[in-house]
Protein backbone atom coordinates (compact mmCIF):
# COMPACT_ATOMS: atom_id res chain seq x y z
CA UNK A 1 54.82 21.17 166.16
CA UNK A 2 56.37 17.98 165.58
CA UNK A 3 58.62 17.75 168.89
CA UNK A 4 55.27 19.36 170.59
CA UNK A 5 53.31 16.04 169.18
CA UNK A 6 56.36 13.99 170.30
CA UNK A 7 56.51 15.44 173.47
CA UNK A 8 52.69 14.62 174.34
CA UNK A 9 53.01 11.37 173.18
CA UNK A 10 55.84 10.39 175.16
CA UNK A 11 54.18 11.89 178.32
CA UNK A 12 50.87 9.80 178.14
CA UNK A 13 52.97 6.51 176.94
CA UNK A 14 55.21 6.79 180.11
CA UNK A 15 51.79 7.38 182.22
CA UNK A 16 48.94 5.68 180.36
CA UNK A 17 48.30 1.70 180.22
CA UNK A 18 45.95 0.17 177.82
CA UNK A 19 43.41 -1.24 180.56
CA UNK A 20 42.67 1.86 182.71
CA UNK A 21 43.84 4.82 180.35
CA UNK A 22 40.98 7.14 181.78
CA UNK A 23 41.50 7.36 185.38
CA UNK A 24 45.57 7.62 184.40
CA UNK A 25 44.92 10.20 181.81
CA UNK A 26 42.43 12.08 184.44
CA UNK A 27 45.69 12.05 186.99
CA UNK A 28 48.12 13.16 184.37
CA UNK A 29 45.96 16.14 183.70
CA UNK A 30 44.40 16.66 186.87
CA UNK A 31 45.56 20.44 188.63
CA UNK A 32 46.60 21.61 185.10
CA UNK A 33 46.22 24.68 183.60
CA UNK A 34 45.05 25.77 179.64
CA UNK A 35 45.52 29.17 179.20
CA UNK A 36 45.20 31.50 175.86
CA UNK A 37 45.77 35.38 175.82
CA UNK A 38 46.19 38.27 173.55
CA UNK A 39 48.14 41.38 174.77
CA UNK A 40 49.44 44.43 173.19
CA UNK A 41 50.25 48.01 173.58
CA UNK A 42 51.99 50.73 171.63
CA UNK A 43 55.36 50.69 170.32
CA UNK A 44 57.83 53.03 168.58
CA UNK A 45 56.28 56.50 168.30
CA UNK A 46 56.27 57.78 164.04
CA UNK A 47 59.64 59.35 162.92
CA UNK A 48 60.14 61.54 160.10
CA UNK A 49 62.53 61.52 158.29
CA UNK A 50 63.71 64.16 155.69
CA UNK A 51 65.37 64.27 152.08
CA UNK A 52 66.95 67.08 150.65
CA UNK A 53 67.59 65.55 147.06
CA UNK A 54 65.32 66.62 145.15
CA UNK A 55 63.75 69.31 147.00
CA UNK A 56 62.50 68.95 150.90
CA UNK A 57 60.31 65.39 151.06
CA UNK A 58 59.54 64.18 154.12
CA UNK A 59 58.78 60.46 155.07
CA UNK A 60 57.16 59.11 157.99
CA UNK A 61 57.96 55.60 159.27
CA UNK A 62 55.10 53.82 161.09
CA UNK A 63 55.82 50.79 163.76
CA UNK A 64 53.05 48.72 163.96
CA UNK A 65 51.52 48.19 167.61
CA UNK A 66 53.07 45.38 169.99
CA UNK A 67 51.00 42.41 170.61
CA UNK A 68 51.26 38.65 171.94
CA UNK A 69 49.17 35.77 171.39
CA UNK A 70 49.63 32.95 173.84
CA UNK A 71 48.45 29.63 173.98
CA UNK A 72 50.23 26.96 176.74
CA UNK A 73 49.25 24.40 179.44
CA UNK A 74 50.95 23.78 182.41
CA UNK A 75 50.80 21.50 185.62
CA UNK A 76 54.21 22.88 187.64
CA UNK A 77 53.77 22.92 191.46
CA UNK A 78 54.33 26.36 192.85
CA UNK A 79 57.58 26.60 195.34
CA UNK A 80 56.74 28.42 198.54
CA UNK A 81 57.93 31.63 197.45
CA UNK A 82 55.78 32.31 194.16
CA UNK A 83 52.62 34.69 193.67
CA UNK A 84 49.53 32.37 194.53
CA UNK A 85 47.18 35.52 193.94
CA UNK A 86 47.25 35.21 190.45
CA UNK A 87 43.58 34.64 188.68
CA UNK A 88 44.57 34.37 185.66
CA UNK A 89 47.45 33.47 183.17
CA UNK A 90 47.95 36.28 180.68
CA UNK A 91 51.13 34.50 179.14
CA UNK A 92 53.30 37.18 180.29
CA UNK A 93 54.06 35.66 183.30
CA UNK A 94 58.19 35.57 184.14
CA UNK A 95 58.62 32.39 186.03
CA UNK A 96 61.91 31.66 186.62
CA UNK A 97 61.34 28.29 188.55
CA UNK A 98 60.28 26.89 185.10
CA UNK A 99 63.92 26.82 184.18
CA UNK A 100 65.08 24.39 187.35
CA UNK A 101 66.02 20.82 187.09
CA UNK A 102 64.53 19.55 190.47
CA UNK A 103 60.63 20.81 190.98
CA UNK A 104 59.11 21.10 194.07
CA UNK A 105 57.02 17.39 193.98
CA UNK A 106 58.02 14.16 192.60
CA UNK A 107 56.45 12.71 189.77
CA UNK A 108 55.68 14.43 186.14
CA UNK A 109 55.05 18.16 185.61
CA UNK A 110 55.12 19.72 182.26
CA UNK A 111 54.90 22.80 180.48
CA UNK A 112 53.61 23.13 176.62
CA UNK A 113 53.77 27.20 175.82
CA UNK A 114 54.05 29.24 172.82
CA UNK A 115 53.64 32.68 171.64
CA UNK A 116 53.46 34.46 168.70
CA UNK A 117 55.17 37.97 169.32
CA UNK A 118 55.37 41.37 167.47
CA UNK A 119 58.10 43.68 169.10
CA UNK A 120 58.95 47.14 167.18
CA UNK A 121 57.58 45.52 163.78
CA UNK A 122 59.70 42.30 164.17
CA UNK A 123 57.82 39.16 164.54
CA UNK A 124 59.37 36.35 166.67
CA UNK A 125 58.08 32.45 167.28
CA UNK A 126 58.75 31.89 171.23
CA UNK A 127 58.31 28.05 172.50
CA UNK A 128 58.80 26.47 175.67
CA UNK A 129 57.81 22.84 176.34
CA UNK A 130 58.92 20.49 178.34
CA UNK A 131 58.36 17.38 180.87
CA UNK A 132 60.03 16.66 183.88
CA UNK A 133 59.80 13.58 185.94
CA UNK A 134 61.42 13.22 189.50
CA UNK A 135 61.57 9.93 191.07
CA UNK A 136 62.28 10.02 194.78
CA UNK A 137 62.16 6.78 197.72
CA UNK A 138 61.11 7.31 200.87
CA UNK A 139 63.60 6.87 203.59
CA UNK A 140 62.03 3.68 204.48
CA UNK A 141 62.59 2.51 201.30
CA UNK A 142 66.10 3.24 200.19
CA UNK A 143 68.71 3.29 203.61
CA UNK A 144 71.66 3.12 201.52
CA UNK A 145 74.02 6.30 200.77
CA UNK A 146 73.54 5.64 196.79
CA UNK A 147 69.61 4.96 195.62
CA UNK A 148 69.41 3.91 191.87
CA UNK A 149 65.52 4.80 192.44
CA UNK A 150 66.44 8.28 192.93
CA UNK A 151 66.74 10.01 189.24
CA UNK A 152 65.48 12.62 187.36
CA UNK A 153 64.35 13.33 183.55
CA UNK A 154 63.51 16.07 181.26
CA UNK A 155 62.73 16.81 177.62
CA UNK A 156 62.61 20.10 176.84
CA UNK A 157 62.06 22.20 173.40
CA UNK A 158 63.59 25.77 173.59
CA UNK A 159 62.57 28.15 170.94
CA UNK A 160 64.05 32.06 171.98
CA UNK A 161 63.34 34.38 168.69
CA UNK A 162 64.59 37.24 170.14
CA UNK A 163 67.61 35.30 171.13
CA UNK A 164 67.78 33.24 167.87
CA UNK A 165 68.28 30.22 169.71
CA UNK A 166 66.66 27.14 169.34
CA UNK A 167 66.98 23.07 170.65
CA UNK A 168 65.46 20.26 171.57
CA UNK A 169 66.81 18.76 174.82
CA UNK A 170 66.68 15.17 176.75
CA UNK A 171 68.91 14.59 180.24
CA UNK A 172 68.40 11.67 182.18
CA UNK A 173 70.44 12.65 185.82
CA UNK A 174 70.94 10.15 189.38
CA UNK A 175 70.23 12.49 191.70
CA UNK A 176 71.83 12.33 195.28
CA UNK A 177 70.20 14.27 198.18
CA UNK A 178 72.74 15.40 200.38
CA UNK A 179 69.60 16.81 202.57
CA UNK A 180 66.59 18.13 202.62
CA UNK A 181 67.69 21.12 200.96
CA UNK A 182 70.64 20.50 198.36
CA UNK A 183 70.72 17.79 195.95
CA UNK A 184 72.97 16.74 193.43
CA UNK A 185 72.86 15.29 189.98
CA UNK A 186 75.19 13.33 187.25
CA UNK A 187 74.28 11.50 183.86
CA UNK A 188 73.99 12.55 179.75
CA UNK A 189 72.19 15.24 177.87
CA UNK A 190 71.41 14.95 174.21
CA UNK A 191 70.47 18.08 172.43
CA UNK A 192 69.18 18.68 168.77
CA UNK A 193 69.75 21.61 167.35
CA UNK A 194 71.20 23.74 164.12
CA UNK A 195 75.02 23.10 163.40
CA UNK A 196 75.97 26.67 165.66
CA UNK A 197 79.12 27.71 165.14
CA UNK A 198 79.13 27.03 161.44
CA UNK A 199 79.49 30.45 159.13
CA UNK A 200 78.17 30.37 155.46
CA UNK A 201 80.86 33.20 154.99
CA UNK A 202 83.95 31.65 155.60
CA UNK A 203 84.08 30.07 152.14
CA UNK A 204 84.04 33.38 150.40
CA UNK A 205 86.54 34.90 152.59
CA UNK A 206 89.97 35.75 150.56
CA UNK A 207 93.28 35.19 151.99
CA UNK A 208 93.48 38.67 153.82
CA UNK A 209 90.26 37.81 155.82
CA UNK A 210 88.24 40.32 153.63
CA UNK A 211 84.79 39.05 151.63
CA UNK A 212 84.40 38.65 148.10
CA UNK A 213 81.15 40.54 148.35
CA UNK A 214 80.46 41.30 144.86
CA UNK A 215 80.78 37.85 143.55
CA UNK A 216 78.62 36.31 146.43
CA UNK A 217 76.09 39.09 145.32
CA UNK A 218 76.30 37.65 142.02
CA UNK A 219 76.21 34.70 142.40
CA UNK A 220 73.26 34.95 144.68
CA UNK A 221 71.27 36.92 141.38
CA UNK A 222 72.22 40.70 141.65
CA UNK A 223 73.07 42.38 139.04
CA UNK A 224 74.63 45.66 137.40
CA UNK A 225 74.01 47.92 134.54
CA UNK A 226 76.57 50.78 133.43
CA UNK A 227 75.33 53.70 131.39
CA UNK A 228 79.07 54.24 129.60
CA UNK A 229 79.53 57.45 131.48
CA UNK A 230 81.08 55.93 134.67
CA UNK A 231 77.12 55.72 136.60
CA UNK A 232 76.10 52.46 137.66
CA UNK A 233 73.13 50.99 138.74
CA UNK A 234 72.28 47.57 141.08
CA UNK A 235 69.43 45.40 140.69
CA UNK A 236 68.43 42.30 142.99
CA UNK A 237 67.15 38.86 141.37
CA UNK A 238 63.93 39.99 141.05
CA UNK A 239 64.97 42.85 139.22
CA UNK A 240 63.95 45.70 141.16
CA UNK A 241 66.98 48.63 141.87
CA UNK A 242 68.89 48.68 145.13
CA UNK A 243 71.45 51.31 144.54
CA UNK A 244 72.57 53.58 142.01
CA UNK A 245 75.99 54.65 143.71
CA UNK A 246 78.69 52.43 145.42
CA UNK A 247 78.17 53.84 148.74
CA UNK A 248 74.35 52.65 149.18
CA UNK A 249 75.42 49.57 147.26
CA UNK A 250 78.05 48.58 150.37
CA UNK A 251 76.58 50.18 152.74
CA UNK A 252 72.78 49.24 152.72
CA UNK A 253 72.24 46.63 150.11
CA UNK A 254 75.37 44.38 150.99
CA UNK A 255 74.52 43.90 154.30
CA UNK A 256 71.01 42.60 153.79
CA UNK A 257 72.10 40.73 150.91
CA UNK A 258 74.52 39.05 153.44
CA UNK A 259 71.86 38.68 156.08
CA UNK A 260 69.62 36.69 154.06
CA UNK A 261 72.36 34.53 152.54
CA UNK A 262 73.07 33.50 155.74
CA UNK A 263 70.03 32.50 156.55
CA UNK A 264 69.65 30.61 153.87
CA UNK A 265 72.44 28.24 154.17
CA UNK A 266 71.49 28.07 157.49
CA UNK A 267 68.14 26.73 157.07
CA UNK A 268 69.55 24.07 154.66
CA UNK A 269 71.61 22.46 156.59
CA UNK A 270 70.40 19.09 158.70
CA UNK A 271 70.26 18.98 162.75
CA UNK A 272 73.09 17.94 164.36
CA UNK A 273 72.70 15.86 167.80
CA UNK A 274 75.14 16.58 170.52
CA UNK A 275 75.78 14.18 173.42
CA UNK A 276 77.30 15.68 176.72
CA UNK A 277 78.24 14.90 180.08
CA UNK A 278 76.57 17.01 182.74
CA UNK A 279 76.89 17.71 186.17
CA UNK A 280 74.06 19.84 188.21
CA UNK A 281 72.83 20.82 192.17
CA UNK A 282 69.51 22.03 193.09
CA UNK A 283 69.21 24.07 196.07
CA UNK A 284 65.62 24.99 197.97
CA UNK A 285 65.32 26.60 201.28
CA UNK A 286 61.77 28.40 202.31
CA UNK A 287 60.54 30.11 205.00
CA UNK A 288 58.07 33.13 205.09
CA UNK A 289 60.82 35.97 205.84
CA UNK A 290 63.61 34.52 203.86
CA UNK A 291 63.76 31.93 200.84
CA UNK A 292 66.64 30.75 198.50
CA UNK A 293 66.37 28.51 195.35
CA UNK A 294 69.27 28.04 192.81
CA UNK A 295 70.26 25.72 190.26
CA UNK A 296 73.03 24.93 188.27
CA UNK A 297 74.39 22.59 184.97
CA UNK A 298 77.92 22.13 183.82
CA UNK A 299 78.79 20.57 180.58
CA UNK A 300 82.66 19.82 180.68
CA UNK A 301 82.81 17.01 178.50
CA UNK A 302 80.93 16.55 174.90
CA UNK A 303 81.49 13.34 172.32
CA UNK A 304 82.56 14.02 169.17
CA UNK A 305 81.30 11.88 165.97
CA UNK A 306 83.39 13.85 163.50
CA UNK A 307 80.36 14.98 161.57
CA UNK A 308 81.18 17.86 159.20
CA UNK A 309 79.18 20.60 161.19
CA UNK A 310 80.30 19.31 164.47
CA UNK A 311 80.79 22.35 167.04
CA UNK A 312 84.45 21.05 167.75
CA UNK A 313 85.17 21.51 164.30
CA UNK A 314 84.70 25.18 164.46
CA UNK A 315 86.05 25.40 168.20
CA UNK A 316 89.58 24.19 166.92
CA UNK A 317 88.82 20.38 167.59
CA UNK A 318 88.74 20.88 171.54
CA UNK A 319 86.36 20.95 174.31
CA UNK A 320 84.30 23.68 175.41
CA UNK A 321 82.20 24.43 178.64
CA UNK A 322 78.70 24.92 178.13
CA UNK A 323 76.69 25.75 181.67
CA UNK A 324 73.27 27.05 182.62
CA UNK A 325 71.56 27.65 185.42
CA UNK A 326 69.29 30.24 187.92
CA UNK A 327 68.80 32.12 191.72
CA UNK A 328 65.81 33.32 193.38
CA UNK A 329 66.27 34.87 196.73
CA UNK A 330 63.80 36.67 198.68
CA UNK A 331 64.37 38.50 202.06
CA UNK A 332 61.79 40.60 204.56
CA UNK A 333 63.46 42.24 206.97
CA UNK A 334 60.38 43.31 208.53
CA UNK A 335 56.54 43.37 207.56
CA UNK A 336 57.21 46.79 205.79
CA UNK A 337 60.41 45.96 203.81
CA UNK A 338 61.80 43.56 201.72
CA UNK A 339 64.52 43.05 199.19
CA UNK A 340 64.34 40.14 196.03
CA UNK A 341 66.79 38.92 193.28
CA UNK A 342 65.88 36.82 190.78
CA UNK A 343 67.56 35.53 187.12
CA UNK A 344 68.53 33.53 184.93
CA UNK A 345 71.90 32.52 183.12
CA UNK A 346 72.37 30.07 180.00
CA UNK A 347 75.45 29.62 177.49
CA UNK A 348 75.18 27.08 175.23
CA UNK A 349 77.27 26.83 171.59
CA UNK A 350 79.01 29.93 172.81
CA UNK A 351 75.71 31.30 172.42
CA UNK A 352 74.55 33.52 175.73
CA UNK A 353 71.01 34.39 176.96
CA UNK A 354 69.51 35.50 180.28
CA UNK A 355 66.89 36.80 182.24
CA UNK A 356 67.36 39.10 185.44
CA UNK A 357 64.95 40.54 187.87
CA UNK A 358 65.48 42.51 191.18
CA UNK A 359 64.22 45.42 193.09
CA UNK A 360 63.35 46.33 196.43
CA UNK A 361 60.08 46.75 198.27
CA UNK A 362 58.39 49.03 201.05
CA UNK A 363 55.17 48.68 202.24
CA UNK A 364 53.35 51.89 203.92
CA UNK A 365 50.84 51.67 206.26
């Protein structure tokens, strides 16, 4: 909520001046959209499951229905090729165009979204903000082959649950058009984010690679009680029992206690800031029959300050390539058929997530 605060406040500072803050804050908002939405539908169907222990017992485990909550406003320009049919926003929209560097006007657009999401009884946060600001002269205003009033900005806050990923982004880019069409872009992104990479395991790791287990489990508040006639019994720290046999001990309560040490250190440790070098193009062609948008950002180059959770620390003290970027392409042969692809690509930390949509169709009349 913080960067959300931050992100607002930035975007009426850059726009806003003290003597005539209404009419500016009327044209910062003016063609946006608030939206808010609750979906849902069923999930998992009930599965029994039987036991055999102590006589037949049968169990049934419930998944709660799906559901979304959405609350967001945007002011994004539409490129040629998107759905203007749409009513409504439900918050399920896919829009891949979000995701590009250049948008389709100059000036600011920005997007403040989150939803609150319950998938086959998990819960996960989702957030997407950001604000973009393209600065373009006219050709009667800049003749020269390099333009230093042609740039581009973005802050962006990324929050993927399902992913578990999670950053807060600035770039500021000069952009060189090449034409009409393609574009393309140099300068420094700064990104905030956990220390990824780091692994609260690898200090409990003996010198064979396996895990002193037991003693993390310990040392975490489990305990163990032995009866004297070689049974034993596991208890977490608040007492309640786990296991009663070795077996369920490594194989079910183990695991979680692992998952949620993790965690844990994880959540402890400060944000780290990494500053990169990037590289991008933006690509937009539209016509009624045939359209083609893609984007791209390469990372070759990041500085390291030799913090203790730095990502070149766990990536053997070298470089790395982190890249991103997205493709929309749309073809109609003819008024009955069509073809479309569209997606998106991002890897980050070594950390990958994407989106993909294609499909073909045929209209019968």
């Amino acid at each position: 909520m913080k960067k959300l605060l931050l992100l607002v406040l930035t975007l009426i500072t850059l726009n806003v001046s003290a003597q005539d803050w209404k009419p500016q804050l009327k044209k910062v908002f003016k063609f946006s959209t608030f939206y808010g939405a609750v979906n849902g539908g069923t999930s998992l169907s009930d599965v029994d499951i039987y036991s055999v222990t102590n006589g037949l017992q049968t169990t049934t485990v419930e998944t709660p229905f799906d559901y979304s909550v959405t609350l967001g406003i945007r002011k994004i320009a539409r490129f040629g090729y998107e759905n203007r049919a749409n009513t409504f926003y439900n918050g399920n929209e896919n829009t891949f165009s979000d995701a590009a560097t250049i948008g389709k006007v100059k000036g600011f657009e920005f997007l403040f979204e989150a939803d609150y999401r319950r998938i086959q009884g998990e819960n996960y946060l989702d957030q997407h903000h950001f604000l973009r600001y393209v600065s373009e002269c006219g050709n009667d205003q800049c003749t020269n082959p390099i333009c230093v009033k042609n740039f581009t900005t973005k802050i962006e806050y990324l929050e993927d649950g399902f992913a578990d990923i999670k950053y807060f982004e600035a770039s500021e880019r000069y952009r060189h058009k090449y034409n009409d069409k393609l574009s393309f872009n140099v300068g420094a992104v700064q990104r905030l984010s956990e220390p990824y990479g780091y692994d609260p395991l690898e200090e409990w790791k003996l010198s064979n690679g396996n895990l002193h287990y037991t003693f993390l489990a310990l040392e975490e508040g489990y305990t163990t009680t032995f009866d004297g006639q070689g049974n034993v019994e596991y208890f977490n720290p608040s007492g309640n029992s786990v296991a009663t046999s070795t077996e369920v001990w490594e194989a079910v309560a183990i695991p979680e206690m692992l998952a949620n040490y993790t965690e844990k250190k994880r959540n402890e440790l400060a944000q780290t800031i990494q500053h990169s070098l990037v590289v991008g193009f933006d690509y937009y062609h539209y016509t009624k029959t045939f359209w083609l948008h893609g984007w791209g950002n390469f990372m070759p180059w990041h500085y390291d300050a030799g913090d203790e959770f730095s990502y070149h620390k766990y990536n053997n003290n070298e470089q790395w390539y982190d890249y991103s970027g997205g493709l929309i392409f749309g073809k109609k042969f003819n008024k009955h058929l069509g073809v479309f692809v569209e997606g998106t690509y991002n890897k980050y930390w070594n950390r990958e997530w994407h989106d993909f949509s294609l499909g073909i169709n045929y209209v019968i009349f």
